[in-house]
Protein backbone atom coordinates (compact mmCIF):
# COMPACT_ATOMS: atom_id res chain seq x y z
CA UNK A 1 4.82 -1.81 -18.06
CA UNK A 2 5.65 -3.12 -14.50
CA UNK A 3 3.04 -5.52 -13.13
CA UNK A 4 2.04 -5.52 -9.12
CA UNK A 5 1.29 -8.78 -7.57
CA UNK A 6 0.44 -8.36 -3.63
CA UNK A 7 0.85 -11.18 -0.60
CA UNK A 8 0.76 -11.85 2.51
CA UNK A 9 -2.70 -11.09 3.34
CA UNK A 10 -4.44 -13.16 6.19
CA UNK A 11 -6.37 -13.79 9.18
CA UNK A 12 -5.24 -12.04 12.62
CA UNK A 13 -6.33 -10.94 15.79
CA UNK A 14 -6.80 -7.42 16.92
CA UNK A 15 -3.46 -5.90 18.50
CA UNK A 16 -1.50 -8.90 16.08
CA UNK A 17 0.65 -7.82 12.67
CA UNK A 18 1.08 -8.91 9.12
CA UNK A 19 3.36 -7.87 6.49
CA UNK A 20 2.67 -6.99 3.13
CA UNK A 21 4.96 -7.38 0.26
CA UNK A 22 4.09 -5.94 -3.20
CA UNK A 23 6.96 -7.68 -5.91
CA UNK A 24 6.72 -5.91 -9.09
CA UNK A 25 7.65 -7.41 -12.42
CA UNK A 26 10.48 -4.49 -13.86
CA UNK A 27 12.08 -1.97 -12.33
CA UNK A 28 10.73 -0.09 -9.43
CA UNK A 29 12.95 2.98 -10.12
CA UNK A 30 11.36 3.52 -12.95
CA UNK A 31 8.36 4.80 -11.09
CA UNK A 32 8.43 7.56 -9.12
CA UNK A 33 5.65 6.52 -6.27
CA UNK A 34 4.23 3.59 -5.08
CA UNK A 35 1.16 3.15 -2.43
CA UNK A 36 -0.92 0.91 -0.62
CA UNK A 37 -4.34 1.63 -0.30
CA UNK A 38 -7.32 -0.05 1.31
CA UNK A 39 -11.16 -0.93 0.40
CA UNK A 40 -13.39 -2.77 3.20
CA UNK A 41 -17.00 -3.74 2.25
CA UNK A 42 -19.15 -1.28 1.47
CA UNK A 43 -16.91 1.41 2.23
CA UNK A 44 -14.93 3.96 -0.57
CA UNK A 45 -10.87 2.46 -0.92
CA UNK A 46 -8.77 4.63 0.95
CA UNK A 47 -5.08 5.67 0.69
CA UNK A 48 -2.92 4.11 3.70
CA UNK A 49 0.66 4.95 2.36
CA UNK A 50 2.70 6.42 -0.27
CA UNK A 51 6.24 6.31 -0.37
CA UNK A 52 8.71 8.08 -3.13
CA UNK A 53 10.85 5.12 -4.34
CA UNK A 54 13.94 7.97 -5.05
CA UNK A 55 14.63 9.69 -1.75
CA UNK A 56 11.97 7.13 0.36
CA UNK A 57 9.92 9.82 1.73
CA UNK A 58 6.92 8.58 2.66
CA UNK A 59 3.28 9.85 4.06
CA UNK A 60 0.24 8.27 5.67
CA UNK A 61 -3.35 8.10 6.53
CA UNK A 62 -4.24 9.63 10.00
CA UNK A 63 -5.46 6.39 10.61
CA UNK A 64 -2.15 4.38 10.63
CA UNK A 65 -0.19 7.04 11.49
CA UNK A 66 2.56 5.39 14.14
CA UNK A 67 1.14 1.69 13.61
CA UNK A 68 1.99 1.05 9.74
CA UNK A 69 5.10 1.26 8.14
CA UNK A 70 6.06 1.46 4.37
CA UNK A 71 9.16 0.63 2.61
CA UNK A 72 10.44 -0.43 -0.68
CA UNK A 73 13.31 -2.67 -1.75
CA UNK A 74 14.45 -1.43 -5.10
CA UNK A 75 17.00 -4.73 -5.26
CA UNK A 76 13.86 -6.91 -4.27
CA UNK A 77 11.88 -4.86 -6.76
CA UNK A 78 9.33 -5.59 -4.14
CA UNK A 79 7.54 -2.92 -1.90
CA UNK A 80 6.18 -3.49 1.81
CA UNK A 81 4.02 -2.70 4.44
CA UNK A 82 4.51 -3.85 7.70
CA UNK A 83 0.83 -3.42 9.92
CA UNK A 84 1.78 -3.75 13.85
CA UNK A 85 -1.49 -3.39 15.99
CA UNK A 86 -3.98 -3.92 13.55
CA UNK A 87 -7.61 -3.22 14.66
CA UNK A 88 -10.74 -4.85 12.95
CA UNK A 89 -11.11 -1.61 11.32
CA UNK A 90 -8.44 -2.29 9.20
CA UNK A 91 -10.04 -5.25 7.56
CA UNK A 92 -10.43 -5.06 3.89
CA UNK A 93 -8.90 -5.66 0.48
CA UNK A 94 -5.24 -4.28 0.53
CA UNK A 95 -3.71 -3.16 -2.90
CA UNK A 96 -0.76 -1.41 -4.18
CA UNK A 97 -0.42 0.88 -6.86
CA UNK A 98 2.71 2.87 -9.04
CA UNK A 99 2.59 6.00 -10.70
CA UNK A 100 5.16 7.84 -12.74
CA UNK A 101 4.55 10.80 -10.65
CA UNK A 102 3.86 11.38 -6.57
CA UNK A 103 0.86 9.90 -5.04
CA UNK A 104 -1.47 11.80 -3.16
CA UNK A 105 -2.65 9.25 -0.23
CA UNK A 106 -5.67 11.19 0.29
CA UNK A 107 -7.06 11.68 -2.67
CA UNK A 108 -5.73 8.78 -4.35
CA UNK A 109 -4.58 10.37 -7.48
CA UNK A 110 -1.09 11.28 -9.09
CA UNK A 111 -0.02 14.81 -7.65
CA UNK A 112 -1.49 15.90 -11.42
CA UNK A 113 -4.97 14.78 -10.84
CA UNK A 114 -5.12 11.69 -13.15
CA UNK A 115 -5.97 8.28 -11.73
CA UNK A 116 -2.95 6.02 -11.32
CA UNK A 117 -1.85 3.61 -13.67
CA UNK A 118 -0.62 0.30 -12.10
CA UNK A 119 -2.50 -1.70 -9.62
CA UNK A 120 -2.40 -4.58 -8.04
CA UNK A 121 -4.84 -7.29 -7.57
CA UNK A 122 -5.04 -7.00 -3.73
CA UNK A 123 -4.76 -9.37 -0.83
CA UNK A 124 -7.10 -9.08 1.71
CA UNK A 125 -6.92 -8.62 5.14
CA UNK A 126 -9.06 -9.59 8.38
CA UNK A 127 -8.90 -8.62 11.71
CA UNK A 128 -10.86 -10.09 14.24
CA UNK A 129 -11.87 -8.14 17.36
């Protein structure tokens, strides 16, 4: 079973960036999807990014769309996210997750319908206007 630990998490100012990393305990090939999603206060969580650890296609959430960036080191065992122009509405609890099968970023499940089954503790992010 692999295990997710998140970093990198912190304090910045609107328009600033931060990088994620997501190191996973076994091997990352052994999963076919990984994601990072989101949850702020109050608020549902939210898919930001899948990516397909095989051929590294990846999708994302209208809302990052051209400012996030996802990518996976299978030597590293470690998955990233790198968050360029970050606006306080991207505060909130970052995690990642794995699946045996493709993510869907929208509706947060495995392309079969069932909930995912690895998940990070999460790291949380603030962005200050």
């Amino acid at each position: 079973q692999v295990q997710l630990v998140e970093s990198g998490g912190g304090s910045v100012e609107a328009g600033g960036s931060l990088r994620l990393s997501c190191a996973a305990s076994g091997d990352l090939k052994s999963r076919k999807s990984m994601a990072w999603f989101r949850q702020a206060p109050g608020k549902e969580r939210e898919g930001v990014a899948v990516i397909l650890t095989g051929s590294r296609g990846t999708r994302y959430a209208d809302s990052v769309k051209g400012r996030f960036s996802i990518s996976v080191d299978n030597a590293k065992n470690t998955l990233y996210l790198q968050m360029n122009s970050l606006k306080p509405e991207d505060t909130g609890m970052y995690y990642c997750a794995a699946d045996d099968f493709p993510i869907n970023v929208r509706t947060g499940t495995n392309i079969a319908g069932n909930a995912l089954d690895t998940w990070g503790q999460g790291t949380q992010v603030t962005v200050s206007a």
